[in-house]
N, C-alpha and C. Protein backbone atom coordinates (compact mmCIF):
# COMPACT_ATOMS: atom_id res chain seq x y z
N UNK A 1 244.39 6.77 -234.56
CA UNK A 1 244.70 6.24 -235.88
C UNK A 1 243.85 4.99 -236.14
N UNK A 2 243.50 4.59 -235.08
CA UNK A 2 242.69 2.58 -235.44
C UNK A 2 241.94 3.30 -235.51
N UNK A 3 240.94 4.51 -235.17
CA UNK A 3 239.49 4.65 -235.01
C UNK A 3 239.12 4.90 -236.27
N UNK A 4 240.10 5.71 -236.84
CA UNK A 4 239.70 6.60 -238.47
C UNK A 4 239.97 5.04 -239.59
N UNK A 5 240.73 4.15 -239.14
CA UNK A 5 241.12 3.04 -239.93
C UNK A 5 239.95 2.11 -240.30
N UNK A 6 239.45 2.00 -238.58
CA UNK A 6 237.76 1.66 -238.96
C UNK A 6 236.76 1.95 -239.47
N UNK A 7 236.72 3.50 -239.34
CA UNK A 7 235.68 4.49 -240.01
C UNK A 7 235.78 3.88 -241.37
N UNK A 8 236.96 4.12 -241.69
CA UNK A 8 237.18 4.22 -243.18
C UNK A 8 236.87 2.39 -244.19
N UNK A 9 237.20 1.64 -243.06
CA UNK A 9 237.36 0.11 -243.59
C UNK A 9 235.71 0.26 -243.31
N UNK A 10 235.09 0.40 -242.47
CA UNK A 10 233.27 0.50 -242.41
C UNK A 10 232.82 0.93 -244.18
N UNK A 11 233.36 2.38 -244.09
CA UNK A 11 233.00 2.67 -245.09
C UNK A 11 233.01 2.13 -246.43
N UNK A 12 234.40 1.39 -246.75
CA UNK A 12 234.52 0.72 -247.68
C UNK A 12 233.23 -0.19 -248.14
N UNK A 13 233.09 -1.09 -247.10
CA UNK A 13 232.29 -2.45 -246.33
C UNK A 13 231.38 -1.72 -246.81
N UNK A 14 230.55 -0.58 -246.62
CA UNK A 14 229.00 0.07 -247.16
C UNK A 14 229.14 0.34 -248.83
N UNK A 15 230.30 0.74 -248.97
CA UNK A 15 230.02 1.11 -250.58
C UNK A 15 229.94 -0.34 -251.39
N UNK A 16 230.27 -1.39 -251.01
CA UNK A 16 230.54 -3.16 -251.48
C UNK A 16 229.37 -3.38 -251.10
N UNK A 17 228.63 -3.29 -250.53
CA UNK A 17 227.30 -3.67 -250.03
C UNK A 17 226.20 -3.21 -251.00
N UNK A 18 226.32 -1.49 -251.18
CA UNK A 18 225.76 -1.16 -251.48
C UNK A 18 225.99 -1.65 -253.07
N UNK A 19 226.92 -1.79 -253.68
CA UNK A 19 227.11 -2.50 -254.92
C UNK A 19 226.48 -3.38 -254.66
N UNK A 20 226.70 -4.48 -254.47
CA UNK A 20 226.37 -5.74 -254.35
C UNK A 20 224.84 -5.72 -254.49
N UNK A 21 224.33 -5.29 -253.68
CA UNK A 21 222.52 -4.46 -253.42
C UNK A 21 222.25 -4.53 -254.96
N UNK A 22 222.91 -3.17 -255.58
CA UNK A 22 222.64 -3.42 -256.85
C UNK A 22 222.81 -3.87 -257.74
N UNK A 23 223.87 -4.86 -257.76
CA UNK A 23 223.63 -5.68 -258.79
C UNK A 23 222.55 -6.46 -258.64
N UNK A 24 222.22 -7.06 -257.66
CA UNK A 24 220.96 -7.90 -257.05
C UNK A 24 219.25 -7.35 -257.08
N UNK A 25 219.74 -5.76 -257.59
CA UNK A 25 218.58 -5.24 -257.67
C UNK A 25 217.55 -4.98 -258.91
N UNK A 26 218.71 -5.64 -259.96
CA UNK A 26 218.33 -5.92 -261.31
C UNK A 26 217.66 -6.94 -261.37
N UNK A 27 217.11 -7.93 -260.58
CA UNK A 27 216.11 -8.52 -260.59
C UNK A 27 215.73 -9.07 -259.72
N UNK A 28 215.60 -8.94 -258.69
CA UNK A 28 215.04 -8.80 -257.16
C UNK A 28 214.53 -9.76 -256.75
N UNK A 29 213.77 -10.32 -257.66
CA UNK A 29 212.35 -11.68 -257.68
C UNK A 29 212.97 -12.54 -257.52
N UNK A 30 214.77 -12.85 -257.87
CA UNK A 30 215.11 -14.37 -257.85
C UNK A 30 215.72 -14.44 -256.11
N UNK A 31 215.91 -13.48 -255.02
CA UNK A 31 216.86 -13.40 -254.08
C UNK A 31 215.59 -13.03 -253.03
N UNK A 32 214.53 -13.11 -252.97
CA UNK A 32 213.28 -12.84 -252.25
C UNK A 32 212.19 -14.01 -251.77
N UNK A 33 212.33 -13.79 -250.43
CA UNK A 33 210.74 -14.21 -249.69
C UNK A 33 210.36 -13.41 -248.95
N UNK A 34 209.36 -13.56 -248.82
CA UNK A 34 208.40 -12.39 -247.55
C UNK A 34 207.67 -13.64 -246.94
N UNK A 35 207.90 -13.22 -245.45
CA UNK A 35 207.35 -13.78 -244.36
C UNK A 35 206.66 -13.19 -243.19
N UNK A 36 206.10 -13.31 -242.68
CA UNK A 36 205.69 -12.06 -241.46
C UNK A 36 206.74 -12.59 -240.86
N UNK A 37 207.48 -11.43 -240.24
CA UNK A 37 208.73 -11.24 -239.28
C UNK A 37 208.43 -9.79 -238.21
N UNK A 38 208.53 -9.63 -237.39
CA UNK A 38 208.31 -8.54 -236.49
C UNK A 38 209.41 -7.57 -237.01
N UNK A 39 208.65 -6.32 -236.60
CA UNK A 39 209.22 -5.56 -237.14
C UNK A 39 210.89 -5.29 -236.06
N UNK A 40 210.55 -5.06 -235.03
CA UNK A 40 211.28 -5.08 -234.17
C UNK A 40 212.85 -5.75 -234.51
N UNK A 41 212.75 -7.14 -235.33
CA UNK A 41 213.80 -7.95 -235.27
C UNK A 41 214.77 -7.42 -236.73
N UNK A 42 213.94 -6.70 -237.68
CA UNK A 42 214.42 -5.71 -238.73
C UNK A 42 215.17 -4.59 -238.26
N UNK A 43 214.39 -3.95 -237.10
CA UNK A 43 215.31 -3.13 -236.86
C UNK A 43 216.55 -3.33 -235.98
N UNK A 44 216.21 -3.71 -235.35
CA UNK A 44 217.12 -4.45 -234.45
C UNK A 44 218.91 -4.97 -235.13
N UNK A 45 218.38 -5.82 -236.30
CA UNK A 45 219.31 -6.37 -237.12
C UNK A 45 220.08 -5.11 -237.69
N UNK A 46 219.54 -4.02 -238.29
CA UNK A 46 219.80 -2.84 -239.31
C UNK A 46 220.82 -2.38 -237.96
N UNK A 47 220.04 -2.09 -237.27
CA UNK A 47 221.33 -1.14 -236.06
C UNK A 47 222.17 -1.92 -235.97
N UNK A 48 222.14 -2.83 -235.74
CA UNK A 48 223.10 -4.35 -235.07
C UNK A 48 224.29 -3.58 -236.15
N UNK A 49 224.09 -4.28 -237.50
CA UNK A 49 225.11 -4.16 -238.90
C UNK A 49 225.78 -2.77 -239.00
N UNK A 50 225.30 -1.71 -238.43
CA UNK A 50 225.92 -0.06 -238.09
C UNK A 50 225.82 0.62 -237.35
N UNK A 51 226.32 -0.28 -235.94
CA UNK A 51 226.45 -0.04 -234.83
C UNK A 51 227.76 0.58 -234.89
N UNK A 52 228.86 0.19 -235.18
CA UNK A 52 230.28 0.74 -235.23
C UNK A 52 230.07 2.24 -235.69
N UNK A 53 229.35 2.63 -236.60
CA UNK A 53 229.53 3.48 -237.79
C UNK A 53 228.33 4.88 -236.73
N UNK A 54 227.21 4.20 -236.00
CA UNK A 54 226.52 4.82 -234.90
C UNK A 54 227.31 5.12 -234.50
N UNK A 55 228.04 4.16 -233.48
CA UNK A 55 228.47 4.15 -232.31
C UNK A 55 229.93 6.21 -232.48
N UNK A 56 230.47 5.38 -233.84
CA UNK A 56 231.78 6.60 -234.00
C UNK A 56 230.84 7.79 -234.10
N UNK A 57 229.98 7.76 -235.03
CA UNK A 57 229.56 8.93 -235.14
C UNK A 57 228.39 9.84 -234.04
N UNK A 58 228.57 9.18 -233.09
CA UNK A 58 227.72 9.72 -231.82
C UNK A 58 226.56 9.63 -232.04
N UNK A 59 225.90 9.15 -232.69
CA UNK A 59 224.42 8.91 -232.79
C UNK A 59 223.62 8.06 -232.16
N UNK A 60 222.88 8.55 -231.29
CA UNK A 60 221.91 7.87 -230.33
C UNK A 60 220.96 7.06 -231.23
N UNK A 61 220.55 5.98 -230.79
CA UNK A 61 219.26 5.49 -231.33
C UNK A 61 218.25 4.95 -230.55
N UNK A 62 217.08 5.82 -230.54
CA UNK A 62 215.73 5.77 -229.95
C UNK A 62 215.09 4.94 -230.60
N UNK A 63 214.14 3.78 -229.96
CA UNK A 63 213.05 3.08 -230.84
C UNK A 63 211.57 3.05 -229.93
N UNK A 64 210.63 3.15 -230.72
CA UNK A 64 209.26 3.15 -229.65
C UNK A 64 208.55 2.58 -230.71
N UNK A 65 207.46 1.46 -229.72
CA UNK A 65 206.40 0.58 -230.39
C UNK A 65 206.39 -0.36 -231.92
N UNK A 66 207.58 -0.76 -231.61
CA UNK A 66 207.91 -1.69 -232.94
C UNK A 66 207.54 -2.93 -232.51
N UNK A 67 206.78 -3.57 -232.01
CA UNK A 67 206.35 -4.82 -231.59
C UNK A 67 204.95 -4.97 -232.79
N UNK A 68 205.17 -4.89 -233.80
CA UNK A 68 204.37 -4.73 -234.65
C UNK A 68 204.53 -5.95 -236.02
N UNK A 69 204.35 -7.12 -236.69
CA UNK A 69 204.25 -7.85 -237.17
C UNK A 69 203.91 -7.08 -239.10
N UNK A 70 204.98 -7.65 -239.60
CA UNK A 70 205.26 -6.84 -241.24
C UNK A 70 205.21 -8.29 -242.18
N UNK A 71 205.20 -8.04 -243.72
CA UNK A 71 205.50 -9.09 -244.41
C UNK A 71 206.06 -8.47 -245.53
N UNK A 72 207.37 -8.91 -245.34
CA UNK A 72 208.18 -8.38 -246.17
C UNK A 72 209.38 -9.08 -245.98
N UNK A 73 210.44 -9.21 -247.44
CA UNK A 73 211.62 -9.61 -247.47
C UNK A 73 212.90 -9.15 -246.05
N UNK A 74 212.82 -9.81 -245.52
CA UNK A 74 214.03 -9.23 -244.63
C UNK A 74 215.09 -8.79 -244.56
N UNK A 75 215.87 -9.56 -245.70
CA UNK A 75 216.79 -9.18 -245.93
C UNK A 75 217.36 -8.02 -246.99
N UNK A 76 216.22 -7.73 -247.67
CA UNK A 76 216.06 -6.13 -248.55
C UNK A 76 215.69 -5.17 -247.09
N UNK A 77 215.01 -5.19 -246.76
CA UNK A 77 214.20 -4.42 -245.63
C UNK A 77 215.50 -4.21 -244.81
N UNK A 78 216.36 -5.32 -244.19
CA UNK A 78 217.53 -4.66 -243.55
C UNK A 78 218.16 -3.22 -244.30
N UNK A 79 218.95 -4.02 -245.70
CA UNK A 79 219.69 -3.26 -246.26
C UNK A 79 218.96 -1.89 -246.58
N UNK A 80 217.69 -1.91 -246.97
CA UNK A 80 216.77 -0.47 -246.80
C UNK A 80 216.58 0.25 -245.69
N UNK A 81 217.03 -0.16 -244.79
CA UNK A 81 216.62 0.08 -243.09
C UNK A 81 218.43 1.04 -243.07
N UNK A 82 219.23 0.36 -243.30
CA UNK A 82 220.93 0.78 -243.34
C UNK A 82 220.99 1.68 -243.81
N UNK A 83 220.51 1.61 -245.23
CA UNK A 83 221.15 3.26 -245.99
C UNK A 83 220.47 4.40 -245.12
N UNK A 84 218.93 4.21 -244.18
CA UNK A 84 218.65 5.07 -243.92
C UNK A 84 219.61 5.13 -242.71
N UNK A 85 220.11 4.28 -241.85
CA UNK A 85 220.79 4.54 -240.47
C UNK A 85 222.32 5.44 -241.47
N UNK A 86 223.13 4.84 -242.17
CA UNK A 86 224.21 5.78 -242.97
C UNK A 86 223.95 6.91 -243.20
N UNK A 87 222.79 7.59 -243.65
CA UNK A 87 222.69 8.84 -243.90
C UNK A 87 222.48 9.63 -242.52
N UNK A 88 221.73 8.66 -241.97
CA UNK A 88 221.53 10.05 -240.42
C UNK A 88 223.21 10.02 -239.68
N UNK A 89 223.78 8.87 -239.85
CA UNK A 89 224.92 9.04 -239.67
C UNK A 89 225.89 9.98 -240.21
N UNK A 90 226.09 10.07 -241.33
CA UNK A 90 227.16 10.55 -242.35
C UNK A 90 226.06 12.00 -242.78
N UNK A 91 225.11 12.61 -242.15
CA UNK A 91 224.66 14.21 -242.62
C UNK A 91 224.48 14.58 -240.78
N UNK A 92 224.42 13.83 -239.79
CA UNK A 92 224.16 14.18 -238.45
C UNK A 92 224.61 15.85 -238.34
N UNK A 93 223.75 16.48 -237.18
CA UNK A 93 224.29 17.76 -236.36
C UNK A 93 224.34 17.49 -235.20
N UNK A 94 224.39 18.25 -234.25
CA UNK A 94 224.86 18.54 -233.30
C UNK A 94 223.91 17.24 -232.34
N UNK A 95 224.26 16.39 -231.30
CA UNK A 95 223.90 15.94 -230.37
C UNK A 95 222.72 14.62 -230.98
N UNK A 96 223.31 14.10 -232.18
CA UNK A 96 222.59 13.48 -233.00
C UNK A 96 221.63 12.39 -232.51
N UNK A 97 220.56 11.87 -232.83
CA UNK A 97 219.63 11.02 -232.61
C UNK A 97 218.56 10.46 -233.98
N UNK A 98 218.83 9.03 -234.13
CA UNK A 98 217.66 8.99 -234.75
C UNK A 98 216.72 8.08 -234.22
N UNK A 99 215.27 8.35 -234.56
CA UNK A 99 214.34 7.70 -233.84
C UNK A 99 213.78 6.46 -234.71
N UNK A 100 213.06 5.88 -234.54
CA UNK A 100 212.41 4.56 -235.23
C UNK A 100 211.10 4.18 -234.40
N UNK A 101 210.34 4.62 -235.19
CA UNK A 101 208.82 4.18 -234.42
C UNK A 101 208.18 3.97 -235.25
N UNK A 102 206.84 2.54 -234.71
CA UNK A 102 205.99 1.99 -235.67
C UNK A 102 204.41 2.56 -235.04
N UNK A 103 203.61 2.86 -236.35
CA UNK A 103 202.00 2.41 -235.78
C UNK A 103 201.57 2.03 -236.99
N UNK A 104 200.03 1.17 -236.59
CA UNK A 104 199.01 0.36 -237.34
C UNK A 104 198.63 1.33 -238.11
N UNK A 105 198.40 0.78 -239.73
CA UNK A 105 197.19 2.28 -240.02
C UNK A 105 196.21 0.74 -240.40
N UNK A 106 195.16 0.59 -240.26
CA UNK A 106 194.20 -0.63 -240.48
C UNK A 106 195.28 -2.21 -240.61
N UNK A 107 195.28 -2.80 -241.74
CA UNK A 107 196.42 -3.77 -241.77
C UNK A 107 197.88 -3.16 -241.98
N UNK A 108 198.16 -2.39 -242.50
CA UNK A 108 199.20 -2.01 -242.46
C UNK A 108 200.01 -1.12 -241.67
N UNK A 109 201.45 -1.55 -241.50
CA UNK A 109 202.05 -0.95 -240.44
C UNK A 109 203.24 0.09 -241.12
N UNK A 110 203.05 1.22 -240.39
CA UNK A 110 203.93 2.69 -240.32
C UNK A 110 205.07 2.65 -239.81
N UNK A 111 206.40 2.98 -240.51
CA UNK A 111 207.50 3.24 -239.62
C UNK A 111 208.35 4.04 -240.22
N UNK A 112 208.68 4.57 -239.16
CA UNK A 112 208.80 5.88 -239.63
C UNK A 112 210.32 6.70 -238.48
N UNK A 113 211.39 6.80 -239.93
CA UNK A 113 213.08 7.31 -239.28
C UNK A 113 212.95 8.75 -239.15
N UNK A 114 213.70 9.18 -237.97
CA UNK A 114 213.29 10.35 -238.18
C UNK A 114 214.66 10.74 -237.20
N UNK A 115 216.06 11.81 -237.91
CA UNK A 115 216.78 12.33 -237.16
C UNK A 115 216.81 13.67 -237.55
N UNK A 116 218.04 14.10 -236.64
CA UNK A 116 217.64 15.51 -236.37
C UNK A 116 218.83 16.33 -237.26
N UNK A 117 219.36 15.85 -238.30
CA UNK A 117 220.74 15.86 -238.60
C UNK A 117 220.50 17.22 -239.69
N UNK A 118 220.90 17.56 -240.88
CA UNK A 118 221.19 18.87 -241.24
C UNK A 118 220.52 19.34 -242.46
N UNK A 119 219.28 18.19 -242.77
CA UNK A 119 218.51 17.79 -243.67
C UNK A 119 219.04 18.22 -244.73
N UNK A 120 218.23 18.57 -245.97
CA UNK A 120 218.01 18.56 -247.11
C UNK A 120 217.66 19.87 -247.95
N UNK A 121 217.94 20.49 -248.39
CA UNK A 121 217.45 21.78 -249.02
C UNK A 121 216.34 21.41 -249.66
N UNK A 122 215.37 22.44 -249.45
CA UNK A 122 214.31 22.41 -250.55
C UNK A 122 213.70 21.91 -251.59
N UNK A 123 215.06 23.01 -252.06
CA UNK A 123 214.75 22.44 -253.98
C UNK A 123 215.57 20.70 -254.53
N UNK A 124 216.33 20.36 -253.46
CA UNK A 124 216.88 19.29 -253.24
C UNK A 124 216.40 18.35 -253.91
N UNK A 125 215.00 18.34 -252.83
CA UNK A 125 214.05 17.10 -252.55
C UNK A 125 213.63 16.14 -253.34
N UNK A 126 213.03 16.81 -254.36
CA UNK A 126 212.46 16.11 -256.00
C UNK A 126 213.55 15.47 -256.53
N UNK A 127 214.77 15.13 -256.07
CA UNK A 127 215.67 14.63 -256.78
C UNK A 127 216.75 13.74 -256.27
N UNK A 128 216.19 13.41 -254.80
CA UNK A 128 217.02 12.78 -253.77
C UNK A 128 217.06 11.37 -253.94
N UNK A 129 215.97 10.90 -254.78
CA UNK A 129 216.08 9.68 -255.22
C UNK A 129 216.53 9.21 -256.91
N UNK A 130 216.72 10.20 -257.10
CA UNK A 130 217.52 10.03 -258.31
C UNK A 130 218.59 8.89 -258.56
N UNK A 131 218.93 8.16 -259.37
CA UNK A 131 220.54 7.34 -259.63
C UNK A 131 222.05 8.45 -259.11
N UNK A 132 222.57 8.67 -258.88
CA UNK A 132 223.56 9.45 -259.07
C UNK A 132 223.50 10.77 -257.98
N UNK A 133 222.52 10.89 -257.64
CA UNK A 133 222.33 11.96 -257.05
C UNK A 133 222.70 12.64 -255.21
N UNK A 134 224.13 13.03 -255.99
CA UNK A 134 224.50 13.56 -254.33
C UNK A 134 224.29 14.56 -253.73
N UNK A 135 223.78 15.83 -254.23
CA UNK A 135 223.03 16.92 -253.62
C UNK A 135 224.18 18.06 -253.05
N UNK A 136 223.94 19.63 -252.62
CA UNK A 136 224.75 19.90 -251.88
C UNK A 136 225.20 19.07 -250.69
N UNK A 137 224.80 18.75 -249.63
CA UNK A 137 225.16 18.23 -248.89
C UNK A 137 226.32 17.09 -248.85
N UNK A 138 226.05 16.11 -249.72
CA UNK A 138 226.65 15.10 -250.31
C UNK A 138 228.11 15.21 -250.82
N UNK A 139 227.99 16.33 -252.00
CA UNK A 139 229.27 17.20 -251.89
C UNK A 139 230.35 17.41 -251.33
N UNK A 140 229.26 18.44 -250.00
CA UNK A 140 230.64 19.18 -249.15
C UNK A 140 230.76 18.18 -248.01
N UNK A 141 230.36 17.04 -247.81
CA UNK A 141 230.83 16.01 -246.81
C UNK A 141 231.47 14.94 -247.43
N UNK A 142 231.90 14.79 -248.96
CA UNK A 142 232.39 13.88 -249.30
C UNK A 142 231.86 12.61 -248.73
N UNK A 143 232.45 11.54 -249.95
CA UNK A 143 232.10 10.06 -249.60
C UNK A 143 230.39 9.80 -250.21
N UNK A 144 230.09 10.34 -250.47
CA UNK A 144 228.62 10.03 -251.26
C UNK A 144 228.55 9.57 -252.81
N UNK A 145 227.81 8.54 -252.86
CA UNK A 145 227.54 7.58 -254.17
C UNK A 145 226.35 8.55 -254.98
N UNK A 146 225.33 9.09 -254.29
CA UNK A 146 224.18 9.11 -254.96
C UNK A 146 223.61 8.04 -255.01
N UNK A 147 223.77 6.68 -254.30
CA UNK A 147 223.16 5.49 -254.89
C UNK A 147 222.47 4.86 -253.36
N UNK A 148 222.40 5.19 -252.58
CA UNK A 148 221.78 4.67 -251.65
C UNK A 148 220.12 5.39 -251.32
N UNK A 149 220.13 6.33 -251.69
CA UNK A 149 218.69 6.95 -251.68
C UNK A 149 217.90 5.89 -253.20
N UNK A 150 218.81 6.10 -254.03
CA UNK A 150 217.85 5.72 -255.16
C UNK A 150 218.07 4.16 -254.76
N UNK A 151 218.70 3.58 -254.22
CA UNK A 151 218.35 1.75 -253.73
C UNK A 151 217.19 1.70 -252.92
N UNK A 152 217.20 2.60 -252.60
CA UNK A 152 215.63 2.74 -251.24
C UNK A 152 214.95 2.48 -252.30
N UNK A 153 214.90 3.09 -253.16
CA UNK A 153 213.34 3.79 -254.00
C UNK A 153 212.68 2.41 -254.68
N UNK A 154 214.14 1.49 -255.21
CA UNK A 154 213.48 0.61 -255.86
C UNK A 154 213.39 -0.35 -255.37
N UNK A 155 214.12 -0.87 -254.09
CA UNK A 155 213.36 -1.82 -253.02
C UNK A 155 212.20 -1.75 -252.69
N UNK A 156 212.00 -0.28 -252.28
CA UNK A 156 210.79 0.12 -251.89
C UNK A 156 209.57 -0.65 -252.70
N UNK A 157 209.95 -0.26 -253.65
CA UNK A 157 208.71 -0.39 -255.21
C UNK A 157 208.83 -1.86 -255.73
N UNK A 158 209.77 -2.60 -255.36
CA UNK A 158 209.71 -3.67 -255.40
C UNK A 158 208.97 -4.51 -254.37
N UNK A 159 209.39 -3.94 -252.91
CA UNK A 159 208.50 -4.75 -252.02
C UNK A 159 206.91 -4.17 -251.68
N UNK A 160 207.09 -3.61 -252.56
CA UNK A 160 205.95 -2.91 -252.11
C UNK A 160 205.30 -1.87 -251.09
N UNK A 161 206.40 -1.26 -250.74
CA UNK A 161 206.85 -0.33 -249.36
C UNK A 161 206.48 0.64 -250.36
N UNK A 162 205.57 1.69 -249.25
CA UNK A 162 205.51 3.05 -249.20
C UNK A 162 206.16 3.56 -248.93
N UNK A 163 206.81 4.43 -249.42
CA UNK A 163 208.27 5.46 -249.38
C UNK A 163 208.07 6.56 -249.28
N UNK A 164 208.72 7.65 -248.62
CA UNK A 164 207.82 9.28 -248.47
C UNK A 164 208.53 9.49 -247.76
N UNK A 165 209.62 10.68 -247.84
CA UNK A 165 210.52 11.84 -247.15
C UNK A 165 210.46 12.56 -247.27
N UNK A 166 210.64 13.35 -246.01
CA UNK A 166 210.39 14.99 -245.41
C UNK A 166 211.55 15.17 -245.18
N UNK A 167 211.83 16.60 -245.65
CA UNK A 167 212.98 17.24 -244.54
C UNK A 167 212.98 18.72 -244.98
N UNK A 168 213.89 18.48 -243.65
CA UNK A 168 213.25 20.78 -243.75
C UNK A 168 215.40 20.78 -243.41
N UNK A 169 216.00 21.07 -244.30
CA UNK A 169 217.20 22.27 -243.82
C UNK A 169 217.35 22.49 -242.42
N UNK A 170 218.36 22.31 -241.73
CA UNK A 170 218.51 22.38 -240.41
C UNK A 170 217.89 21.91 -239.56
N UNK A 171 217.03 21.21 -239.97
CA UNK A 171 215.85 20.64 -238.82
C UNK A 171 215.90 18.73 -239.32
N UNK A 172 216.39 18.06 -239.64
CA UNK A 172 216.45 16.60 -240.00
C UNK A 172 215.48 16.40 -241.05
N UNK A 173 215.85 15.04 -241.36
CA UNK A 173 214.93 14.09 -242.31
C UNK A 173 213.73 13.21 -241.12
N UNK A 174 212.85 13.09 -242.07
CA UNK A 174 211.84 12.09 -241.16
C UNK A 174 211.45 11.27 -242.52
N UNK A 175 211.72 9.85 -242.83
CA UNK A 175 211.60 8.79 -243.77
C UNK A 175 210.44 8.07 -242.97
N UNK A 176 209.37 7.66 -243.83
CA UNK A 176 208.36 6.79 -243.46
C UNK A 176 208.21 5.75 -244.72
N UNK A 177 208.28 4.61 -244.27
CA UNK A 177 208.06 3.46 -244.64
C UNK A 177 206.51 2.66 -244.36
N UNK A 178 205.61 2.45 -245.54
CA UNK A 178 204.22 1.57 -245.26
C UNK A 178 204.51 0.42 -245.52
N UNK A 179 204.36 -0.54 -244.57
CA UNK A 179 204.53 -2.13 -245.16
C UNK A 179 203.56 -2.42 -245.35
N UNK A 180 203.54 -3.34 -246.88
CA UNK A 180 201.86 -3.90 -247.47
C UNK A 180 201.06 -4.84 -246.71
N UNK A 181 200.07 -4.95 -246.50
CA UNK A 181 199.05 -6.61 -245.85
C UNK A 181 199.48 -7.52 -246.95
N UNK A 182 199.39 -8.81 -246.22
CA UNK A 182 199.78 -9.63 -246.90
C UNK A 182 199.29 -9.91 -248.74
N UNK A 183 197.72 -9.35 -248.44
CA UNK A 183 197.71 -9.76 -249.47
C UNK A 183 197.74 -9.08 -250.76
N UNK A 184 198.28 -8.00 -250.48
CA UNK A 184 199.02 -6.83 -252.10
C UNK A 184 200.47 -7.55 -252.41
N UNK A 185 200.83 -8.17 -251.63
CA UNK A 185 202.27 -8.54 -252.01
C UNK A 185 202.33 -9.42 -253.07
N UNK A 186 202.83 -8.84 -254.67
CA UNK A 186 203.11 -9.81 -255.66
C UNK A 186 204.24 -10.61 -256.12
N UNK A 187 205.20 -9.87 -255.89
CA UNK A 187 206.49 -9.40 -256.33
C UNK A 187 207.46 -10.76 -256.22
N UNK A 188 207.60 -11.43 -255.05
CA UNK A 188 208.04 -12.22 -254.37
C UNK A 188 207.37 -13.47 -253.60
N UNK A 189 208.32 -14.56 -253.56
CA UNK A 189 207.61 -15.86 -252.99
C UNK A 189 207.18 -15.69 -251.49
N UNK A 190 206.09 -15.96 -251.11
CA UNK A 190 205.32 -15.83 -250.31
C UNK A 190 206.15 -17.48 -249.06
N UNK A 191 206.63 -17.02 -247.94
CA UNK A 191 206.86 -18.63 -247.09
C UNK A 191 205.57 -18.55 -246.08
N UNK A 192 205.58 -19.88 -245.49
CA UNK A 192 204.60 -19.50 -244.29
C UNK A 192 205.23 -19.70 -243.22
């Protein structure tokens, strides 16, 4: 009975968040700095905040070569980092895992989520970032906003993150994230 009490009080705690996100996302520019911060300490933090919500839902988490240096808001980048750990959580299959690995592409650095959970239909796809948009899946597992894919999209586009998801039906999602070189970043106050 405490375990499902938690589940459920977690859950609450994500949908307030995720509000909160958006109200804040109506203008982004006043609640922003970008700093180089390792990437490592982003992710790190993101699992840290849904570890409980991992932990219940059996989901392993793998990380390789994140010792990699980003410039970007941290504290958007967490909460963008979360919705993706919630979903591999809350769509997981069997013996769940998600992974988190970084590489260089010239200045900019790749990272890239990738679990094994019950993905996405097809014709889905084009619409996963939509406002509102809960999908079959979303549906028949209850508890879905539609609003955490489309918070990705416009963090993303706000910080200037490359955004790009795959998923194949029965076989997981794989989310890749490009963080900009310093010097494309407009959006937000620059610290040193």
């Amino acid at each position: 009975k405490r375990r499902k009490l938690t589940q459920e009080l977690a859950q609450v705690e994500a949908h307030v968040e995720r509000a909160l996100f958006y109200a804040r996302a109506e203008s982004p520019e006043r609640d922003c700095v970008i700093r180089q911060i390792p990437l490592s300490q982003l992710v790190t933090q993101a699992v840290g905040e849904h570890r409980a919500l991992l932990i219940q839902s059996g989901v392993r988490v793998e990380t390789g070569d994140l010792d990699q240096p980003v410039f970007t808001d941290a504290k958007w980048a967490v909460f963008l980092l979360g919705q993706l750990l919630q979903n591999a959580a809350r769509y997981r299959g069997r013996d769940p895992v998600v992974e988190l690995s970084a590489r260089r592409l010239g200045k900019r650095v790749q990272l890239t989520v990738r679990d094994n959970g019950i993905g996405i239909p097809a014709h889905e796809l084009p619409r996963v970032f939509d406002r509102g948009f809960t999908g079959s899946n979303g549906r028949a597992r209850g508890g879905s906003t539609g609003m955490g894919l489309y918070l990705c999209r416009r963090i993303a586009a706000f910080l200037d993150l490359g955004l790009d998801l795959q998923s194949r039906e029965g076989r997981g999602t794989c989310v890749t994230l490009t963080f900009p070189t310093q010097e494309i970043l407009q959006n937000c106050k620059q610290s040193q």
